[in-house]
N, C-alpha and C. Protein backbone atom coordinates (compact mmCIF):
# COMPACT_ATOMS: atom_id res chain seq x y z
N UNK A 1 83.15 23.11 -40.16
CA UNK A 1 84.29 23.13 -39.27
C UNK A 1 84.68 21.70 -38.91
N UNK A 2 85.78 21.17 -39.14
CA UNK A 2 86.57 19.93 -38.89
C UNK A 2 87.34 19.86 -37.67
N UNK A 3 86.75 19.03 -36.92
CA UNK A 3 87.61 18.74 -35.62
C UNK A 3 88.24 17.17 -35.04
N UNK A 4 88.60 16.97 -34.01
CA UNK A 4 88.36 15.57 -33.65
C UNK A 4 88.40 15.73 -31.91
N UNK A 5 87.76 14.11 -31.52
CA UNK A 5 87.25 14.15 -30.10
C UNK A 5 87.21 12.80 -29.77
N UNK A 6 87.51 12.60 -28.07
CA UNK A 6 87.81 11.51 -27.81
C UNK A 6 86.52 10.65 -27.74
N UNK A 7 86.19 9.45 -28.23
CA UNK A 7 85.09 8.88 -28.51
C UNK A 7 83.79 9.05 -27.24
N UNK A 8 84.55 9.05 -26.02
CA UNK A 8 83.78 9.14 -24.98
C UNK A 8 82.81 10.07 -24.91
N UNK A 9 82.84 11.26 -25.48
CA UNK A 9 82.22 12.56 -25.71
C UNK A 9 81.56 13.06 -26.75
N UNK A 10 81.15 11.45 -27.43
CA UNK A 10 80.30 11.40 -28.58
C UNK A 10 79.23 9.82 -28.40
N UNK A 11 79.91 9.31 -28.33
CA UNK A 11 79.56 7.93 -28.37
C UNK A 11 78.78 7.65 -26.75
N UNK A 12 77.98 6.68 -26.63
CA UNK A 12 77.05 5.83 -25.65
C UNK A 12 78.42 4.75 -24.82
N UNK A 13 78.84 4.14 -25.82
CA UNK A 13 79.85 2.72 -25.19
C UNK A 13 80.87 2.67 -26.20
N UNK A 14 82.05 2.87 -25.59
CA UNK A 14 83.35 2.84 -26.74
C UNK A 14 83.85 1.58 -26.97
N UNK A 15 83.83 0.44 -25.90
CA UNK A 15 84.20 -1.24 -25.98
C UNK A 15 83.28 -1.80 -26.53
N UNK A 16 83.74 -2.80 -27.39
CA UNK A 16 82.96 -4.10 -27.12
C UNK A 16 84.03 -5.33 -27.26
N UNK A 17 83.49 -6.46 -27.11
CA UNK A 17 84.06 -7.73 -27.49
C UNK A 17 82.65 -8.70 -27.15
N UNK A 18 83.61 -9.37 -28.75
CA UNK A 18 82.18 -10.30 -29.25
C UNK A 18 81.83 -11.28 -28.10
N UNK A 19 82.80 -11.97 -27.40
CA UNK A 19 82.04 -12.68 -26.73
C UNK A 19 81.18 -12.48 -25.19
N UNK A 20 81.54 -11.48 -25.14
CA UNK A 20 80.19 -10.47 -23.75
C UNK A 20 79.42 -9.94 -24.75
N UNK A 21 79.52 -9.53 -25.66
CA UNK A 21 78.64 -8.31 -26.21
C UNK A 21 77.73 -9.53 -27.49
N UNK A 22 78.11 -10.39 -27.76
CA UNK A 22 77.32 -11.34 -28.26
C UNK A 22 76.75 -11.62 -28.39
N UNK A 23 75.41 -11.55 -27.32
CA UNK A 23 74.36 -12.15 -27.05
C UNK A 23 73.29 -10.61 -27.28
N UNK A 24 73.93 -9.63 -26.86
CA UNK A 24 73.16 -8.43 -27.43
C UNK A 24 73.41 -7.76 -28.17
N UNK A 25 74.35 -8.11 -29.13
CA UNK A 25 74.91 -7.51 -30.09
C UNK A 25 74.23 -5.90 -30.21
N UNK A 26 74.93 -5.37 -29.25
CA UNK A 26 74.48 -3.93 -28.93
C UNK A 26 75.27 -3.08 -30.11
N UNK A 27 74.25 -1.65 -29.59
CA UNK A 27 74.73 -0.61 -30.82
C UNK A 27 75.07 0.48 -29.68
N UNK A 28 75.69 1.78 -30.24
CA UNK A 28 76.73 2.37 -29.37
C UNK A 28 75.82 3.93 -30.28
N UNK A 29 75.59 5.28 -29.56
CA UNK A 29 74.90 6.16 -30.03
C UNK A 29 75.73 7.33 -30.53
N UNK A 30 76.01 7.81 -31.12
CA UNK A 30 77.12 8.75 -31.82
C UNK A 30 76.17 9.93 -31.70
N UNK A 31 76.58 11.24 -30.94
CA UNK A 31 75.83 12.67 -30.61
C UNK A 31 76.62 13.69 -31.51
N UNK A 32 75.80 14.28 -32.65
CA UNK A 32 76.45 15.27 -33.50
C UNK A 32 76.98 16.10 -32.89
N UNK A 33 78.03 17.01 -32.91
CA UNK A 33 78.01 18.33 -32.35
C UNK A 33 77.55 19.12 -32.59
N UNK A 34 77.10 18.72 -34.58
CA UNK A 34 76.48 20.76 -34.91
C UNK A 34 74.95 20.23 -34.90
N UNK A 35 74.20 19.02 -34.95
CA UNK A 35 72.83 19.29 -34.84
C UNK A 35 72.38 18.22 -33.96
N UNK A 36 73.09 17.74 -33.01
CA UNK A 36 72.81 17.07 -31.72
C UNK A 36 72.03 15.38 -32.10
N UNK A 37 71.95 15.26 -33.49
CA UNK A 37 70.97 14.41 -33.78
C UNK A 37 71.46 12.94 -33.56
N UNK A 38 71.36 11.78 -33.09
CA UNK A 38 71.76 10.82 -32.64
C UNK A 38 71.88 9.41 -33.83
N UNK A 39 72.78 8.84 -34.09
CA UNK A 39 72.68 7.99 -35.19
C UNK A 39 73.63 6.52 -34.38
N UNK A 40 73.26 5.55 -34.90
CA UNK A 40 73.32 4.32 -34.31
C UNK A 40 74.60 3.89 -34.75
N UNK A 41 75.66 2.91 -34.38
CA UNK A 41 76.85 2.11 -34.71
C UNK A 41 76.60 1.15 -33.71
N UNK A 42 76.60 -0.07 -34.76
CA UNK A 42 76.80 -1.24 -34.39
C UNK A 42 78.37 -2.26 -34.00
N UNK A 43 78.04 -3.62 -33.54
CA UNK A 43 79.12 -3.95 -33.48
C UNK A 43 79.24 -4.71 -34.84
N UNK A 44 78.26 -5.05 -35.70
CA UNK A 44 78.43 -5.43 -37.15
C UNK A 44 79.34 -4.46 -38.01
N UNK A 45 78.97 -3.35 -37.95
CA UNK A 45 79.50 -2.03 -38.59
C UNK A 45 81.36 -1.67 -38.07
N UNK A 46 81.58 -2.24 -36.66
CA UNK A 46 82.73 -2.59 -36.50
C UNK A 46 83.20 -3.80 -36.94
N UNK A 47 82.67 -4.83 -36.90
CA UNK A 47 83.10 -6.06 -37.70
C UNK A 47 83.97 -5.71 -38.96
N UNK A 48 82.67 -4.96 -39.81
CA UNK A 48 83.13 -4.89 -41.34
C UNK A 48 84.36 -3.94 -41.72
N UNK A 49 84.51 -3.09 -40.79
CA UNK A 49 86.17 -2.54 -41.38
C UNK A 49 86.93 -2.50 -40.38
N UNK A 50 86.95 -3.68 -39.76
CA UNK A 50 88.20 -4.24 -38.64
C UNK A 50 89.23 -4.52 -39.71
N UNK A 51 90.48 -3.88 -39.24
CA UNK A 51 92.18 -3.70 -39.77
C UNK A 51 92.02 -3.22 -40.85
N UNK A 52 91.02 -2.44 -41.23
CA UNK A 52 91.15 -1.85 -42.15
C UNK A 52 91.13 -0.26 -42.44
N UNK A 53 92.25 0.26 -42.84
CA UNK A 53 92.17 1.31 -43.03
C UNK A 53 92.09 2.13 -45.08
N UNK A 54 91.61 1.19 -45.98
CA UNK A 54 91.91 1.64 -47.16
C UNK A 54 90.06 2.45 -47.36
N UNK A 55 89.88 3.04 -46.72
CA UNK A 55 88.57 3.74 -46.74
C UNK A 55 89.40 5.07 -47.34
N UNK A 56 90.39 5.38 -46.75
CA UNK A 56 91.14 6.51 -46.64
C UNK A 56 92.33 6.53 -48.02
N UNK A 57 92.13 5.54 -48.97
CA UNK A 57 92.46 5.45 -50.27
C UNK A 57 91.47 5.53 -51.29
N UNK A 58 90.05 5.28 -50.86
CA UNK A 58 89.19 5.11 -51.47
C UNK A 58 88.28 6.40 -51.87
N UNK A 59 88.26 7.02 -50.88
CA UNK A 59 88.09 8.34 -50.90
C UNK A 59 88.46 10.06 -50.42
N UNK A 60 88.84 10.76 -50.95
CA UNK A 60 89.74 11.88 -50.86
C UNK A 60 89.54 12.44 -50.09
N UNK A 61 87.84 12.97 -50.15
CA UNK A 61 87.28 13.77 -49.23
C UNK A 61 87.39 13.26 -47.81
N UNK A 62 87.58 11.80 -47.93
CA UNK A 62 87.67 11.41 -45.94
C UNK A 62 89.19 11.17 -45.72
N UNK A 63 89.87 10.74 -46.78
CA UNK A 63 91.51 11.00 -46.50
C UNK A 63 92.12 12.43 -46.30
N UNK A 64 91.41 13.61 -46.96
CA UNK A 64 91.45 15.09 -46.32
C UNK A 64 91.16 15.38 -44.92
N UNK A 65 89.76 14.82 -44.74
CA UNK A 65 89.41 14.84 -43.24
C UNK A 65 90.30 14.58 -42.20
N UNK A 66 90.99 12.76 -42.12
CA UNK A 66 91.63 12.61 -41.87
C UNK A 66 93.04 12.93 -41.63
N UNK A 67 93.25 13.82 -42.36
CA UNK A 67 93.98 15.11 -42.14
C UNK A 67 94.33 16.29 -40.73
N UNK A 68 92.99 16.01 -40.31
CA UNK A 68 92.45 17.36 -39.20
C UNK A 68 93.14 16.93 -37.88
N UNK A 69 93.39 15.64 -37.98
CA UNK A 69 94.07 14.82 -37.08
C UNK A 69 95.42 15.44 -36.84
N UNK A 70 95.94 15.46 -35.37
CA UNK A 70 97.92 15.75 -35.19
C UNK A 70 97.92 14.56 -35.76
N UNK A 71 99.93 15.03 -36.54
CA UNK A 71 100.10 13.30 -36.87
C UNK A 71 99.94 12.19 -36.08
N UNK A 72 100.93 12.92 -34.80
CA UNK A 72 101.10 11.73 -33.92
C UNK A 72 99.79 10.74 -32.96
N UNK A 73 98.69 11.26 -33.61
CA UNK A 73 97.90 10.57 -33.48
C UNK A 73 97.00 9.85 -34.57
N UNK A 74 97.65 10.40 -35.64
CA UNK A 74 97.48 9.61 -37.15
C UNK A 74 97.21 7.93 -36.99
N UNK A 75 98.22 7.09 -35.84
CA UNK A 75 98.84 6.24 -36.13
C UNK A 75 97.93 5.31 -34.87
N UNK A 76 97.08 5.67 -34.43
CA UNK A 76 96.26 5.18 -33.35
C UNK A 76 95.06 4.47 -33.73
N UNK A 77 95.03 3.37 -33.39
CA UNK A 77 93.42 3.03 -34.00
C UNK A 77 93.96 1.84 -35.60
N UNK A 78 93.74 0.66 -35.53
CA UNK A 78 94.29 -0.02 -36.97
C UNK A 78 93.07 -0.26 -37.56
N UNK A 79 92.16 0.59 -37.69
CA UNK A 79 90.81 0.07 -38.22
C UNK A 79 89.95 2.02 -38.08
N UNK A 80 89.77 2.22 -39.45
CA UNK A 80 89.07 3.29 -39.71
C UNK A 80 87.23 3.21 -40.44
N UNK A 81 86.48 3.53 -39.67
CA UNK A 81 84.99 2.97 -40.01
C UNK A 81 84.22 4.57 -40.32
N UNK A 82 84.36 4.93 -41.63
CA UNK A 82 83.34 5.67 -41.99
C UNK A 82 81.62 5.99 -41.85
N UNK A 83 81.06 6.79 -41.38
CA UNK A 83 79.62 6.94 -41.13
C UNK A 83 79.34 8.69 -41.25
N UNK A 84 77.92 8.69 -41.73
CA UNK A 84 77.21 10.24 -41.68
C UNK A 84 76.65 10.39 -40.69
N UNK A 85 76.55 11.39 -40.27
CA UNK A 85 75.72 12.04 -39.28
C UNK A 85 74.06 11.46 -39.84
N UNK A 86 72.97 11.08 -39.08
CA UNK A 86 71.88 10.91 -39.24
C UNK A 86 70.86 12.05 -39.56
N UNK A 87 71.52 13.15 -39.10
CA UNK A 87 70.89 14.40 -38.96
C UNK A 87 71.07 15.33 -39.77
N UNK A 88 72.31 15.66 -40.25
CA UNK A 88 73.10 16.47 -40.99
C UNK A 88 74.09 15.88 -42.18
N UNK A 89 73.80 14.95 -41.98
CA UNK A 89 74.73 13.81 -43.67
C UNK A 89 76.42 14.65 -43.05
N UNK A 90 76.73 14.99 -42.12
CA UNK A 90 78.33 15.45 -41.80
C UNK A 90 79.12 14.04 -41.86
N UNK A 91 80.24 14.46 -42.36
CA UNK A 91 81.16 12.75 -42.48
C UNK A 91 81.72 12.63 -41.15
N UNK A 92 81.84 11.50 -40.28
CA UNK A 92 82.71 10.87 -39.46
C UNK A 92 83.39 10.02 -39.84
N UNK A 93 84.51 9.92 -38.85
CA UNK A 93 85.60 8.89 -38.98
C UNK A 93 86.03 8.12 -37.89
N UNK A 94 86.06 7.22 -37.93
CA UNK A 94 86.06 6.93 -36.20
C UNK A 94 87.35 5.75 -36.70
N UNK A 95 88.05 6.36 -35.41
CA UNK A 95 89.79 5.16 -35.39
C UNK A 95 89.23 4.73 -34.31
N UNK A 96 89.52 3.34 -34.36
CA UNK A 96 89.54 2.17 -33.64
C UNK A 96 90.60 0.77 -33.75
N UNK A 97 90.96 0.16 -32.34
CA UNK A 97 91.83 -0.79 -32.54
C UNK A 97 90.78 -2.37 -31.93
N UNK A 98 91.27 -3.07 -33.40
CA UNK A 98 90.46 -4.09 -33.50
C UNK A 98 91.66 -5.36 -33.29
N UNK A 99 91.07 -5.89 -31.93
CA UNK A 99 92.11 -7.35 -31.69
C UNK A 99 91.46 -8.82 -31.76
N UNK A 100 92.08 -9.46 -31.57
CA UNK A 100 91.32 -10.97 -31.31
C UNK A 100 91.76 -11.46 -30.06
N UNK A 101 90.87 -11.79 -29.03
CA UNK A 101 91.09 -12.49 -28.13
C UNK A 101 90.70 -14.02 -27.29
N UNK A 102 91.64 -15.14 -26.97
CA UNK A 102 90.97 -16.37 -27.16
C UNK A 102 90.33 -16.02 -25.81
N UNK A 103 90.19 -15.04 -24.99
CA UNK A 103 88.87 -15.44 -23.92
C UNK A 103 87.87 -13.94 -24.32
N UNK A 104 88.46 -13.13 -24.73
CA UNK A 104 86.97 -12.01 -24.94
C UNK A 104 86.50 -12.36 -26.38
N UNK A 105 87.29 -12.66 -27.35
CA UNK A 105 86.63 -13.09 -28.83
C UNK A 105 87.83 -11.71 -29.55
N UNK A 106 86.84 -11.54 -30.60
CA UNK A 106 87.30 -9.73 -31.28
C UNK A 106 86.79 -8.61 -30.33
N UNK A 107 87.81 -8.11 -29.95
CA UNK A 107 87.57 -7.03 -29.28
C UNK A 107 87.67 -5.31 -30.09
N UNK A 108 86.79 -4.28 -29.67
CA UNK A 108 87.23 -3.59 -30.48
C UNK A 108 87.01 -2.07 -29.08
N UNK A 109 88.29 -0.99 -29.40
CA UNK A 109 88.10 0.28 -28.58
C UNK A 109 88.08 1.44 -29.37
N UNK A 110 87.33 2.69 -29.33
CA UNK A 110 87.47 3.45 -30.00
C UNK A 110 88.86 4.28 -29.74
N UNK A 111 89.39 4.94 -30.55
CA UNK A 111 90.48 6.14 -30.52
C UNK A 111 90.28 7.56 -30.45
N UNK A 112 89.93 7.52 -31.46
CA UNK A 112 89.12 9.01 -31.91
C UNK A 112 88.19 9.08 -32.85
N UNK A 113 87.31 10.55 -33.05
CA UNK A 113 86.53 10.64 -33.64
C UNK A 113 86.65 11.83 -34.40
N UNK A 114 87.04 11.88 -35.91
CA UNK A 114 87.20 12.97 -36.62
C UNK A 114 85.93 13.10 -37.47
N UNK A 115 85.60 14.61 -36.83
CA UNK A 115 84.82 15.38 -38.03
C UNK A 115 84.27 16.26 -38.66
N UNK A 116 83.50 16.23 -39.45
CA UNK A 116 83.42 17.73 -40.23
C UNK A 116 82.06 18.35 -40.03
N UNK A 117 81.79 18.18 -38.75
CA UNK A 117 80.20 19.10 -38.33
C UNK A 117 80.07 20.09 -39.32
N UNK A 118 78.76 20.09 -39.68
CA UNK A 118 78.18 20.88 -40.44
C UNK A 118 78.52 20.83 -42.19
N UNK A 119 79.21 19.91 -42.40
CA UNK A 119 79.27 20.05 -43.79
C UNK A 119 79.03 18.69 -44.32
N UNK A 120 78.07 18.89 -45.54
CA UNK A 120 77.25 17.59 -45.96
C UNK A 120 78.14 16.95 -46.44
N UNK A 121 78.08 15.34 -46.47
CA UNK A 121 78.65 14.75 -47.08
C UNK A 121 77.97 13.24 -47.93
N UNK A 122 78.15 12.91 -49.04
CA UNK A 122 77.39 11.64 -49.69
C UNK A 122 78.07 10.30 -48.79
N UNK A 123 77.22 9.46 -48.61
CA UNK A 123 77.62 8.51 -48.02
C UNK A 123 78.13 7.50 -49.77
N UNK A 124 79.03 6.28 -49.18
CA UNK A 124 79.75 5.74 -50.58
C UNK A 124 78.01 5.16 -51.63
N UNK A 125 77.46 5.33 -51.25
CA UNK A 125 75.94 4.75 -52.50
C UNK A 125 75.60 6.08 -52.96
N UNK A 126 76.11 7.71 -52.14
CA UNK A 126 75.81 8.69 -53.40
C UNK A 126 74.64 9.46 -52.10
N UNK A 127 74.25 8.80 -50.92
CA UNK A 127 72.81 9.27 -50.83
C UNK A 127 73.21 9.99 -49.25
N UNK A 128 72.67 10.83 -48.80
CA UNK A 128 73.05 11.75 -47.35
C UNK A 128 72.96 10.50 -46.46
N UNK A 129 71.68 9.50 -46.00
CA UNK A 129 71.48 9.09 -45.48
C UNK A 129 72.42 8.97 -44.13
N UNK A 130 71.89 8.67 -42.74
CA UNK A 130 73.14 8.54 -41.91
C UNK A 130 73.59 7.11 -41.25
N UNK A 131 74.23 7.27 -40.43
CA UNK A 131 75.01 5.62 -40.05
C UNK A 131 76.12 5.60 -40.85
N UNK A 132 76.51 4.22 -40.46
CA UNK A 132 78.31 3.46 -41.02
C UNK A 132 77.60 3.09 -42.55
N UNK A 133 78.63 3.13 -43.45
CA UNK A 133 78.45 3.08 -44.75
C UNK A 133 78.58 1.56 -44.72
């Protein structure tokens, strides 16, 4: 079953910016819905697909997902960061808007969180494993 949800109701901490969050370069806890199991996102893992959204060219099965989304919230978030469930290999999608700021650094907020509880998915190396790809 494919849904989506506002990050708050999955996630530990939806902000960061590099230059507060810097020094602890903290990780943020993502709570499955279908098997509760807890898997880690970093602010590295946001780093690496800040303004980027061609994840969603790259592969079908998460550009379908992405789908589950209303349009008008299609358009939220300029940075899409793929990850599995730790527990259940389920695909997430998490929209986020990634800025630069000359007194917080890169800042980044979540949008939403689309996904497909309960249905396995390969992470991009082929393997269930969970976390950001």
């Amino acid at each position: 079953m494919s849904g989506w949800a506002a990050p708050r109701t999955r996630f530990s901490k939806t902000s960061f910016n590099a230059k507060h969050d810097w020094s602890q370069y903290p990780t943020t806890s993502y709570t499955c819905p279908s098997c509760h199991a807890n898997s880690e996102l970093a602010l590295r893992d946001l780093d690496k697909y800040a303004h980027s959204r061609a994840v969603l060219d790259e592969r079908e099965d998460l550009a379908q997902l992405f789908q589950v989304l209303p349009e008008v919230m299609r358009s939220w978030g300029n940075s899409i960061l793929p990850m599995w469930c730790a527990g259940c290999a389920s695909p997430v999608l998490i929209l986020y808007d990634a800025t630069e700021s000359h007194i917080l650094g890169r800042c980044y907020w979540l949008s939403w969180v689309v996904e497909a509880a309960g249905v396995q998915g390969a992470t991009q190396s082929g393997s269930n494993s969970g976390g950001a790809a």
